[in-house]
N, C-alpha and C. Protein backbone atom coordinates (compact mmCIF):
# COMPACT_ATOMS: atom_id res chain seq x y z
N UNK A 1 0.83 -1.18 0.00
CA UNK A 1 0.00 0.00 0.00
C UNK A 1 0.88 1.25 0.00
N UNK A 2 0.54 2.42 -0.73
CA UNK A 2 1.07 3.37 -0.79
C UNK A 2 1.02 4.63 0.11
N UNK A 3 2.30 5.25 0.59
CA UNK A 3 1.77 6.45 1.63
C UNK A 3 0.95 7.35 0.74
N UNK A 4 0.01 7.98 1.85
CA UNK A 4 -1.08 9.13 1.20
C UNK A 4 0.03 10.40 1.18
N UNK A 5 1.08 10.47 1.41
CA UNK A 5 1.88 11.75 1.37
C UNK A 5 2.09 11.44 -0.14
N UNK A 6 2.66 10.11 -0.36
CA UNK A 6 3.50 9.82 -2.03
C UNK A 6 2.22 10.19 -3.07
N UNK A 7 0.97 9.87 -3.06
CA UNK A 7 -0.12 9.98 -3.61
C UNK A 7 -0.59 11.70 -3.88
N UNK A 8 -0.66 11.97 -2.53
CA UNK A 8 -0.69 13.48 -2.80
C UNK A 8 0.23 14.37 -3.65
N UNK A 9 1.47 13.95 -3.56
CA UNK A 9 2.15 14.39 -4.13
C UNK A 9 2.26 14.15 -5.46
N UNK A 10 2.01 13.10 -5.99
CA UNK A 10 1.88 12.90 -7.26
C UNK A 10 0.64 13.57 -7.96
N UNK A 11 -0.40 13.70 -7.29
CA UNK A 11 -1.74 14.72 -7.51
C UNK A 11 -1.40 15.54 -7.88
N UNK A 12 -0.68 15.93 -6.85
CA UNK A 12 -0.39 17.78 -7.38
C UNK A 12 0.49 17.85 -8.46
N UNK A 13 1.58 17.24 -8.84
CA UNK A 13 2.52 17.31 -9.97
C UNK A 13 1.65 16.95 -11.33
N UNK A 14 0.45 15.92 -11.07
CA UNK A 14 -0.33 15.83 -11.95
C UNK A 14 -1.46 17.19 -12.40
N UNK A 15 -1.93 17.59 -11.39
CA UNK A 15 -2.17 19.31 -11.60
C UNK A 15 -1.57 20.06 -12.08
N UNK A 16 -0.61 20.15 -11.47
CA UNK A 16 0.62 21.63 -12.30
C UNK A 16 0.62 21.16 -13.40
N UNK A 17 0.99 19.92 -13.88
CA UNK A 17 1.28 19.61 -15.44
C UNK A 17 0.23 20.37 -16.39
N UNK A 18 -1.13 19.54 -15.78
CA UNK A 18 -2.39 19.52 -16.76
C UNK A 18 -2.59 21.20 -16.93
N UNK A 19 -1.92 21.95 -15.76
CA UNK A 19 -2.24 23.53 -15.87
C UNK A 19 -1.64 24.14 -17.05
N UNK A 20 -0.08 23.34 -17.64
CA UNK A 20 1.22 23.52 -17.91
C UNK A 20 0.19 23.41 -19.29
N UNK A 21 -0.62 22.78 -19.72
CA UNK A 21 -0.97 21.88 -20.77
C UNK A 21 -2.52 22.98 -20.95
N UNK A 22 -2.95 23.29 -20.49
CA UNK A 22 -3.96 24.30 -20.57
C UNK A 22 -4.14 25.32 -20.70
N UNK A 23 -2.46 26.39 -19.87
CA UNK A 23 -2.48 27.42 -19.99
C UNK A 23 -1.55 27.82 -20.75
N UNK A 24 -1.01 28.23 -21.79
CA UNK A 24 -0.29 28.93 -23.29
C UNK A 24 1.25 29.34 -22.18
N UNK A 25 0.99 30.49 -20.80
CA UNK A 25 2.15 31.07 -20.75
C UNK A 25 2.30 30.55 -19.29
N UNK A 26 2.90 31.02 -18.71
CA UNK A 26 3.59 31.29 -17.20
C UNK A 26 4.65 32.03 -16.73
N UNK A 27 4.42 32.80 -15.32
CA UNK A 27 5.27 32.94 -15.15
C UNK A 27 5.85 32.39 -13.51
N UNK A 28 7.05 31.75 -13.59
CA UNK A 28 7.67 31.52 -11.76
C UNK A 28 7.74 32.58 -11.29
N UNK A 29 7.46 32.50 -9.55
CA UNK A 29 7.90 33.90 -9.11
C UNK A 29 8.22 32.63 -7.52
N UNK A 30 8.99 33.62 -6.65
CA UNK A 30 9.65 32.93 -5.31
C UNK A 30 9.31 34.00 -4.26
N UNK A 31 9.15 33.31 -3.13
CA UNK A 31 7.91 34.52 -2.25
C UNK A 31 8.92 33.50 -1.03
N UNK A 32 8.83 34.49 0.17
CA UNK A 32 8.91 34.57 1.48
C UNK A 32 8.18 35.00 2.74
N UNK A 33 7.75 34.52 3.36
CA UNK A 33 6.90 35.48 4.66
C UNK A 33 5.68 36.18 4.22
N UNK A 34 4.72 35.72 3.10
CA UNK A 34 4.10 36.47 2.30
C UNK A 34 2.97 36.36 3.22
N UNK A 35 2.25 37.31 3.79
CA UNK A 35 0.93 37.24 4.38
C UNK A 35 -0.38 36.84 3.59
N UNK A 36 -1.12 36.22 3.55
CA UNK A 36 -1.90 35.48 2.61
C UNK A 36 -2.97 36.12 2.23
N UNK A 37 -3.19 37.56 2.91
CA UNK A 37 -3.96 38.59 2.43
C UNK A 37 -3.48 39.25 1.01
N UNK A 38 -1.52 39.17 1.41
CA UNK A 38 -1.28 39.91 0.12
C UNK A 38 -1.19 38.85 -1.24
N UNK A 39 -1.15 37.62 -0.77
CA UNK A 39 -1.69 36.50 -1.46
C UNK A 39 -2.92 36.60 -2.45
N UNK A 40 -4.02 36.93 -1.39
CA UNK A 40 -5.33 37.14 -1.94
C UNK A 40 -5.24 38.05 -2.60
N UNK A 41 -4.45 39.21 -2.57
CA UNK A 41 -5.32 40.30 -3.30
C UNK A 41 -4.55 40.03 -4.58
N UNK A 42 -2.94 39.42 -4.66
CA UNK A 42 -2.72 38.97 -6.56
C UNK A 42 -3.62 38.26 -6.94
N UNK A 43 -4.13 36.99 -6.45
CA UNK A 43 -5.10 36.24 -6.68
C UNK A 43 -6.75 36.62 -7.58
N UNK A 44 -6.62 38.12 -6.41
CA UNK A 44 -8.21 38.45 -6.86
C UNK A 44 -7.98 39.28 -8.25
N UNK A 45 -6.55 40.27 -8.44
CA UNK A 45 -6.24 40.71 -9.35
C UNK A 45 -6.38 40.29 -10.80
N UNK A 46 -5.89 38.55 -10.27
CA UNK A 46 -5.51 37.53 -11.89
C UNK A 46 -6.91 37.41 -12.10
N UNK A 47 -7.61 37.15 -11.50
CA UNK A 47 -9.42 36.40 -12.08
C UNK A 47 -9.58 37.24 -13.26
N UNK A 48 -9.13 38.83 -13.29
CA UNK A 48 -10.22 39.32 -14.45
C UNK A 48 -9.44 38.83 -15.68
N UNK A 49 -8.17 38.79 -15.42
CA UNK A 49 -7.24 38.04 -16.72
C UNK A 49 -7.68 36.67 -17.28
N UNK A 50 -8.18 35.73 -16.97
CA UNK A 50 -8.55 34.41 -16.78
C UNK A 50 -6.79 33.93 -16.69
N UNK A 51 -6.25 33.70 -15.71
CA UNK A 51 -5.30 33.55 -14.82
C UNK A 51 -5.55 33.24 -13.77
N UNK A 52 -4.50 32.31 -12.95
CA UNK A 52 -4.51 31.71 -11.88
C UNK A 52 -3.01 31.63 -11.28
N UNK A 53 -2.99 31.79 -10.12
CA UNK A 53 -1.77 31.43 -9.38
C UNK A 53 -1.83 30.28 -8.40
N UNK A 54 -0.53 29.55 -8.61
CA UNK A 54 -0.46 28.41 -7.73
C UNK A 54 0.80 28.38 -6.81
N UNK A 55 0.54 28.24 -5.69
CA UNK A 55 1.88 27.67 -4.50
C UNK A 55 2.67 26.02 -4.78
N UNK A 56 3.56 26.09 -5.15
CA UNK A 56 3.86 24.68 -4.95
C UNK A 56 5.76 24.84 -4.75
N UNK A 57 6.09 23.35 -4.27
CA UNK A 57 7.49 23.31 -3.88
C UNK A 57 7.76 23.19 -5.42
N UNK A 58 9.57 23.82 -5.19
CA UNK A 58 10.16 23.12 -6.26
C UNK A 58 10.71 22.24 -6.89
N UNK A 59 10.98 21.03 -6.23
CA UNK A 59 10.87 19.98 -6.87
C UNK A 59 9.38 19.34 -7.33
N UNK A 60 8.05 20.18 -7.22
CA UNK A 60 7.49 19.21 -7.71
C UNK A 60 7.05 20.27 -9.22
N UNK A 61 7.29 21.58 -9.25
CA UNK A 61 7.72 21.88 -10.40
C UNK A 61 8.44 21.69 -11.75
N UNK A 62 9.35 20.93 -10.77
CA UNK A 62 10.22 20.56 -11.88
C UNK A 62 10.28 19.13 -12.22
N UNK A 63 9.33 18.20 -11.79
CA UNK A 63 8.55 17.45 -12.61
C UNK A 63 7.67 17.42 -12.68
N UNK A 64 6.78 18.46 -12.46
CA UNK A 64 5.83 18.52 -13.99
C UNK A 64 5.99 19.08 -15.24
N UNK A 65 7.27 19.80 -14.92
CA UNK A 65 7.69 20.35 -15.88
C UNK A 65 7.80 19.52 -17.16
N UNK A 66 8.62 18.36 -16.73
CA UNK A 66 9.30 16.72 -17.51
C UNK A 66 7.72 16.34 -17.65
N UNK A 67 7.11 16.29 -16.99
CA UNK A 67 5.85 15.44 -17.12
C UNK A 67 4.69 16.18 -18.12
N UNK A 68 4.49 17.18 -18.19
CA UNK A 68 3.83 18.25 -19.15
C UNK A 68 4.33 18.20 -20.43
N UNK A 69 5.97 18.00 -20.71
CA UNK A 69 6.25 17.50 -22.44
C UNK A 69 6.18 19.24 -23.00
N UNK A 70 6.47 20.31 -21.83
CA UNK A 70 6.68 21.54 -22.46
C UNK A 70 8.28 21.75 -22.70
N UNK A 71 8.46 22.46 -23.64
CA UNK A 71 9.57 22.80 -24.16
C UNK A 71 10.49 23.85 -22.98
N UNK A 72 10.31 23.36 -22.02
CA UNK A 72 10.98 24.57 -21.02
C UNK A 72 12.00 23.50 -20.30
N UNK A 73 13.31 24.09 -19.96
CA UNK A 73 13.98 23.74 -18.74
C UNK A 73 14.00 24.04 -17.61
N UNK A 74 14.08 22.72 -16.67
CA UNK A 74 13.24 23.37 -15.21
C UNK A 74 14.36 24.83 -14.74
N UNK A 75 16.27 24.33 -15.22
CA UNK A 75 17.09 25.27 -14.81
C UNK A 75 17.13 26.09 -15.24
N UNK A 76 16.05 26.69 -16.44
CA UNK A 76 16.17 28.89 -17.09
C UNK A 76 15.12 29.13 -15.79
N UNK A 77 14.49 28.80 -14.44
CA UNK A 77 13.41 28.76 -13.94
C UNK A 77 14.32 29.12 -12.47
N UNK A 78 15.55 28.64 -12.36
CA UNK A 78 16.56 28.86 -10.98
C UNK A 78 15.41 28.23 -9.87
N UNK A 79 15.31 27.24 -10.27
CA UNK A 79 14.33 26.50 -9.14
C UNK A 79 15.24 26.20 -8.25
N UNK A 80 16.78 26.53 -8.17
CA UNK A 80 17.48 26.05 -6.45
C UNK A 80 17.75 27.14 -5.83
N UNK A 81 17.03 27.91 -5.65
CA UNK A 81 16.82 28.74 -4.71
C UNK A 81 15.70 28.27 -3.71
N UNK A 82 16.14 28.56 -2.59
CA UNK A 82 15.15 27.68 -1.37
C UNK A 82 13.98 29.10 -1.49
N UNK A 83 13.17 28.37 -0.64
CA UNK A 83 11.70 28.91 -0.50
C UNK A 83 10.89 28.26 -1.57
N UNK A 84 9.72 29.10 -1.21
CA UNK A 84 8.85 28.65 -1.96
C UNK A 84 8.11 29.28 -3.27
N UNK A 85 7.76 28.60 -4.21
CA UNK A 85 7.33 28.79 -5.23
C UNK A 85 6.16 29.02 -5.91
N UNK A 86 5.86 30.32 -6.76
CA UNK A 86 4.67 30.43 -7.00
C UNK A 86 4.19 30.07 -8.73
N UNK A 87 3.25 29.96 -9.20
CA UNK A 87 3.45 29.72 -10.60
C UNK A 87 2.02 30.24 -11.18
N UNK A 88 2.23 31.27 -11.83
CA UNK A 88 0.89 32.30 -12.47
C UNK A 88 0.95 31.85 -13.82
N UNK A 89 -0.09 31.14 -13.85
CA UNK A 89 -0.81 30.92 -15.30
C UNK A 89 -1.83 31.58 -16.36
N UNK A 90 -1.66 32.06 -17.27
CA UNK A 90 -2.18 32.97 -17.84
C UNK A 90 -2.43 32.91 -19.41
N UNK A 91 -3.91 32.44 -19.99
CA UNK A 91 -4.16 32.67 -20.89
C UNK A 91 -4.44 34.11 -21.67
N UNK A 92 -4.49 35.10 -20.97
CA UNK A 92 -3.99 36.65 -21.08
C UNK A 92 -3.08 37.46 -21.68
N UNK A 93 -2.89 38.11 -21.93
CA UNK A 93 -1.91 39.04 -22.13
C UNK A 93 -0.67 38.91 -21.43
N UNK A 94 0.51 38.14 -22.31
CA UNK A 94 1.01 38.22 -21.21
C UNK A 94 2.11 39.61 -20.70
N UNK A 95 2.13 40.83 -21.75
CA UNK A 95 2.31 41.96 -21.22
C UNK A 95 1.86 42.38 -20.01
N UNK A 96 0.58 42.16 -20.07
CA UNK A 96 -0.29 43.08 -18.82
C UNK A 96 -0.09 42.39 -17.84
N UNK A 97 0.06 40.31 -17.69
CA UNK A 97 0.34 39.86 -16.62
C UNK A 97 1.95 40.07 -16.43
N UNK A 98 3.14 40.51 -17.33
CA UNK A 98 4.49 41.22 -16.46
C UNK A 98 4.47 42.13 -15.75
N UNK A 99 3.07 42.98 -16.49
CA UNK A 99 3.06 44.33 -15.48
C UNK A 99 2.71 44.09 -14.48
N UNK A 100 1.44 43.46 -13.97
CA UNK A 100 1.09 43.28 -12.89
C UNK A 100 2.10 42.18 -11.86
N UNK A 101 2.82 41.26 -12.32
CA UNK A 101 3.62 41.27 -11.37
C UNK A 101 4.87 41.97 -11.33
N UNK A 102 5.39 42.73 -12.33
CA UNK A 102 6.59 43.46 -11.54
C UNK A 102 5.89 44.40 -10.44
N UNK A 103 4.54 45.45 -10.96
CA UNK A 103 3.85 45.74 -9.89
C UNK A 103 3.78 45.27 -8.63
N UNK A 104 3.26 44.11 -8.75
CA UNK A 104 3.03 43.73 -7.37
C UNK A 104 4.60 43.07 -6.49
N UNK A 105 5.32 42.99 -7.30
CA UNK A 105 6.88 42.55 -6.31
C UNK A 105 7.45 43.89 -5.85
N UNK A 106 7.22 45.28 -6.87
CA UNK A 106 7.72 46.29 -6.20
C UNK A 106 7.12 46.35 -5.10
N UNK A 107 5.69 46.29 -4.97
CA UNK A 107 5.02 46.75 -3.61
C UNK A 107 5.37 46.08 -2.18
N UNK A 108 5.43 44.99 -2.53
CA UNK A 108 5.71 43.45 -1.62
C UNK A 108 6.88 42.60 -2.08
N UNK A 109 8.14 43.58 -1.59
CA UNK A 109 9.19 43.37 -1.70
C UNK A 109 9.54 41.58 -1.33
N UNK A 110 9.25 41.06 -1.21
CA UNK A 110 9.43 39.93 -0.43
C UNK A 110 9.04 38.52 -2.00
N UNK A 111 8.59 39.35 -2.54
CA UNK A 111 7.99 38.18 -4.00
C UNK A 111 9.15 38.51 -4.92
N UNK A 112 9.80 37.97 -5.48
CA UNK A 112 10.55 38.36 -6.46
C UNK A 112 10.12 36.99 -8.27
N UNK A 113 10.10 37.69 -9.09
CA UNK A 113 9.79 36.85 -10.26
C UNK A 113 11.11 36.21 -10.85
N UNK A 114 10.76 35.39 -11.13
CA UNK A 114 12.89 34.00 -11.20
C UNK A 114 12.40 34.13 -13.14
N UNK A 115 10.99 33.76 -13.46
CA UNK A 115 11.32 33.59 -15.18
C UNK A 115 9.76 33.94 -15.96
N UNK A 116 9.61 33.44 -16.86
CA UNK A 116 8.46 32.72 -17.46
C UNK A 116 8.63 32.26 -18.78
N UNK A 117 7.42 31.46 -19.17
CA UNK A 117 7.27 30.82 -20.32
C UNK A 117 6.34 31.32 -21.01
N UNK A 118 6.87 32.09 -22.15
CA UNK A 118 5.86 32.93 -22.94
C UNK A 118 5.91 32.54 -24.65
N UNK A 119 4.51 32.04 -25.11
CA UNK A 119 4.64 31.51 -26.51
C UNK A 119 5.66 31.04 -26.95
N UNK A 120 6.08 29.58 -26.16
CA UNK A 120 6.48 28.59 -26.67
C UNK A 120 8.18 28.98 -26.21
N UNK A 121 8.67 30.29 -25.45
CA UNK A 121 10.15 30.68 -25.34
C UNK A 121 10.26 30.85 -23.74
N UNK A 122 11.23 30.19 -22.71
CA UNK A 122 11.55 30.57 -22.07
C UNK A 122 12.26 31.81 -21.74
N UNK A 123 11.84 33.17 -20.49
CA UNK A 123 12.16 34.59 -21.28
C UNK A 123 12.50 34.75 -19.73
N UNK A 124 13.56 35.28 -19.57
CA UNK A 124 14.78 35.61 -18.40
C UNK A 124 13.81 37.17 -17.82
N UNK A 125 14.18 37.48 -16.30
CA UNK A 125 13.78 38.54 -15.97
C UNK A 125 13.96 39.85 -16.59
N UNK A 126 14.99 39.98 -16.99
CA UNK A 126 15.10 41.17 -17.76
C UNK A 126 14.51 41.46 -18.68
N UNK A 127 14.00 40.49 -19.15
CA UNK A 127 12.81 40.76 -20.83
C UNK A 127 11.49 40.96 -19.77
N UNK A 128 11.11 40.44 -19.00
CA UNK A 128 10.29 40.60 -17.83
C UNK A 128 9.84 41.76 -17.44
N UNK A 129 11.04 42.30 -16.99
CA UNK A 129 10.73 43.90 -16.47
C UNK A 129 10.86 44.85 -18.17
N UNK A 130 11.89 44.49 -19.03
CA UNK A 130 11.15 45.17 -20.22
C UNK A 130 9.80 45.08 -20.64
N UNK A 131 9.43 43.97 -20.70
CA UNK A 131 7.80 44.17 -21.21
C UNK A 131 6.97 44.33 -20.19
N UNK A 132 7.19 44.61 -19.00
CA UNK A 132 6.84 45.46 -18.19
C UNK A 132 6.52 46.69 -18.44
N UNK A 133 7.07 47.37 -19.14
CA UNK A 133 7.07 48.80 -19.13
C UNK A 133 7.05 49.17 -20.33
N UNK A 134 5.98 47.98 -21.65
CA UNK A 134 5.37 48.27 -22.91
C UNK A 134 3.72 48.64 -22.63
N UNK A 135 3.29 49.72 -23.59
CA UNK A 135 2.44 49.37 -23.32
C UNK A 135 1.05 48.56 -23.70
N UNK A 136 0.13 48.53 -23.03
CA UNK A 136 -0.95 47.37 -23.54
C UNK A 136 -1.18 47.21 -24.96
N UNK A 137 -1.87 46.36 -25.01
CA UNK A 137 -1.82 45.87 -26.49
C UNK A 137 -2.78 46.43 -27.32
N UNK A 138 -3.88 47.40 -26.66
CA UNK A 138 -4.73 48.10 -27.29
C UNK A 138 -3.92 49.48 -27.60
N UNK A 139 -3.17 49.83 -26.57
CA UNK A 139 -2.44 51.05 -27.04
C UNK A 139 -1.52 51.11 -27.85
N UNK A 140 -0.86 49.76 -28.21
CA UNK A 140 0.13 49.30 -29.24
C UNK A 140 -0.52 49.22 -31.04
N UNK A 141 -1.79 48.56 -30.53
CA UNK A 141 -2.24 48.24 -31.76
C UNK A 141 -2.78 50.00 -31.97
N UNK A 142 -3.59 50.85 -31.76
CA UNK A 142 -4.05 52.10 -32.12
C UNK A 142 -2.44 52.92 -32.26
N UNK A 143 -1.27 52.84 -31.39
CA UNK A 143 -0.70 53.32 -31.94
C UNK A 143 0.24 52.75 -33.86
N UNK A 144 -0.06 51.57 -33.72
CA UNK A 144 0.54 50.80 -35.30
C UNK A 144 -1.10 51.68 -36.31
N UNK A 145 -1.89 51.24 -36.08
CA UNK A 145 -3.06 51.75 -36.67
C UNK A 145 -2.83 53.30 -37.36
N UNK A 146 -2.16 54.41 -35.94
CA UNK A 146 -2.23 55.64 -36.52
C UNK A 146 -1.13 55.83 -37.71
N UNK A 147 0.45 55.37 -36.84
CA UNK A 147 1.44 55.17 -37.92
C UNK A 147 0.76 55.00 -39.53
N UNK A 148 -0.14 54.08 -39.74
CA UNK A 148 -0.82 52.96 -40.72
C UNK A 148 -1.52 54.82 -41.69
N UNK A 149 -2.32 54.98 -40.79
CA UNK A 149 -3.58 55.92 -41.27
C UNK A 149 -2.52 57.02 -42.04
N UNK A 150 -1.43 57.85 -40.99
CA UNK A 150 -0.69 58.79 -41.22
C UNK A 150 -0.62 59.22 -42.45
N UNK A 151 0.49 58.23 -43.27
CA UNK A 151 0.62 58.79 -44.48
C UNK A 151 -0.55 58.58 -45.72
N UNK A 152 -1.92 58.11 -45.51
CA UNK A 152 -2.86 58.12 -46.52
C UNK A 152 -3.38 59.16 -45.99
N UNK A 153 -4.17 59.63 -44.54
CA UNK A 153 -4.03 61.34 -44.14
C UNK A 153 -3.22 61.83 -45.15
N UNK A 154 -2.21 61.61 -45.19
CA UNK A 154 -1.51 63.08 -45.68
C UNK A 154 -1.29 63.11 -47.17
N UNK A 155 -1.44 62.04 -47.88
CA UNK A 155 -1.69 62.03 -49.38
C UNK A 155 -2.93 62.61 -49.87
N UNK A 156 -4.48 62.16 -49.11
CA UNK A 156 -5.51 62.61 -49.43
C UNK A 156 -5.60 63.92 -49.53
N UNK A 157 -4.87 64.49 -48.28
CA UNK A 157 -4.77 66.24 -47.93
C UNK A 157 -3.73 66.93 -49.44
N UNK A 158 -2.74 66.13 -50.06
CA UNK A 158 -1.85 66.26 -50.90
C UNK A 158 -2.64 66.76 -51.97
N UNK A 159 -3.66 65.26 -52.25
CA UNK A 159 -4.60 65.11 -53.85
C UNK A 159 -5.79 66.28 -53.91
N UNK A 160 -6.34 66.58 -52.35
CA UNK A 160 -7.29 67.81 -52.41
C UNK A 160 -6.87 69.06 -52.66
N UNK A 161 -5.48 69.36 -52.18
CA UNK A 161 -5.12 70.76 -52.32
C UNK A 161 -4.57 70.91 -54.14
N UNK A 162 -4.23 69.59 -54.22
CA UNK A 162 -3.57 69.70 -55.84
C UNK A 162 -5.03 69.86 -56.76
N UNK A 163 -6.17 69.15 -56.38
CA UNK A 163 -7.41 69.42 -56.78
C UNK A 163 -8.19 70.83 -56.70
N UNK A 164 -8.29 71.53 -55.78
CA UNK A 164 -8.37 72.68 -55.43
C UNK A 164 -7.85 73.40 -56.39
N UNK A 165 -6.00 73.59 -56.23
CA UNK A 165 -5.42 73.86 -57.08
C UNK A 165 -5.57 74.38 -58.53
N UNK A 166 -5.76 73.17 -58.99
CA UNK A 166 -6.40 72.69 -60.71
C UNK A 166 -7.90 73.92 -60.71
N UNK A 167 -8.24 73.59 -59.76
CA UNK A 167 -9.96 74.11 -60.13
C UNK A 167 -9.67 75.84 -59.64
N UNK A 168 -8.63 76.25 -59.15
CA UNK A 168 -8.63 77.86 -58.75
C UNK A 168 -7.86 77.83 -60.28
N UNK A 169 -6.87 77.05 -61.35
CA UNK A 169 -6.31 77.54 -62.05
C UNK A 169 -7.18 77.92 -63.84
N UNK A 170 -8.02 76.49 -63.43
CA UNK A 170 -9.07 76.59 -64.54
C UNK A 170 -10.34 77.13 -64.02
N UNK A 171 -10.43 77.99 -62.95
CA UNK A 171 -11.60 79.47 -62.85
C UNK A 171 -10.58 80.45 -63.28
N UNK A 172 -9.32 80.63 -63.03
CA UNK A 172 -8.54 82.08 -63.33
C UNK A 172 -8.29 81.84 -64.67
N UNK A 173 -8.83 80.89 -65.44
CA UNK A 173 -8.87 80.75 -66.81
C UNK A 173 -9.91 81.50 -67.68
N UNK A 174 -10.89 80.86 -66.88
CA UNK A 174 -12.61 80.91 -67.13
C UNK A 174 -12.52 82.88 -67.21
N UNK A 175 -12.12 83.12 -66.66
CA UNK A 175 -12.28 84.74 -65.71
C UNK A 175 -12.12 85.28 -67.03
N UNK A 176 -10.31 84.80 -67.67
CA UNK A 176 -9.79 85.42 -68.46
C UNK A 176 -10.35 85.50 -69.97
N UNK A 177 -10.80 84.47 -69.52
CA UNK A 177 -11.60 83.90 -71.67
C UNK A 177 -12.79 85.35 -71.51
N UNK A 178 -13.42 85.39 -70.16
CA UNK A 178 -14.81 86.07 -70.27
C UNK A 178 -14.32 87.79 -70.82
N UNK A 179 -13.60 87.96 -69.86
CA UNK A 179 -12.96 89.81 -69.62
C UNK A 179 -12.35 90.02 -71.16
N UNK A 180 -12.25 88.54 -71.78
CA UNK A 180 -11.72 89.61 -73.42
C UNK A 180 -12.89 89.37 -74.20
């Protein structure tokens, strides 16, 4: 018969996987002394994202990692750092979910983010806190949009004044045929 500790534990590695397998991105983050209020309130933050955060040790991260069949290594993840481990899953944006956690580690110094897995690339903190500080993807896309609009704006304005043009040169025509 098997211990219910070995069982449990295999549960949960079977969870993280199936999460690994459901949700597109992630990111690790490593927390200390975290009061579980400030817990709750990332928690309540991720819902509107359809995102989720999970607590788990790191070794059992790092086989589900093997066990999920994702293209990630558990070591771009620095899973040997002691404490404990958090893992935000996010079918979302995952711009807006860097922002919100570099946000929330500045505030609650005590969380720090180790990596994530974003469309199919494991992406180091430093790309982290860069796309941190892009902005959203609606403001990205309206700003590509205006770039886009810009120069047909300014051709149309080109073809009207050259139109205009034409039509003030053939009235100062018209004027002249009449007066002789």
């Amino acid at each position: 018969m098997e211990k219910s500790g070995k069982i449990c534990k295999e549960y949960m590695v079977k969870e993280i996987a199936d999460r690994f397998k459901n949700y597109p991105n992630f990111f690790v983050t490593s927390f200390n002394n975290v009061r579980v209020g400030e817990m709750e309130e990332l928690r309540k933050s991720l819902k509107k994202d359809i995102s989720t955060y999970m607590v788990t040790k790191n070794t059992m991260l790092k086989q589900a990692m093997k066990k999920s069949g994702i293209n990630a290594r558990a070591e771009d993840f620095d899973t040997s750092t002691s404490g404990t481990c958090g893992v935000l899953f996010t079918k979302g944006d995952p711009v807006a979910m860097s922002r919100l956690l570099m946000n929330f580690s500045k505030s609650h110094d005590k969380v720090k983010v180790r990596a994530a897995f974003v469309n199919g690339e494991t992406i180091s903190l430093d790309t982290i806190k860069f796309m941190s500080t892009l902005p959203s993807r609606d403001v990205l896309l309206s700003m590509t949009l205006a770039g886009m609009k810009s120069p047909v704006t300014g051709f149309v304005g080109i073809l009207r004044n050259l139109l205009s043009n034409l039509v003030g040169v053939v009235d100062a025509i018209g004027k002249k045929k009449i007066e002789k």
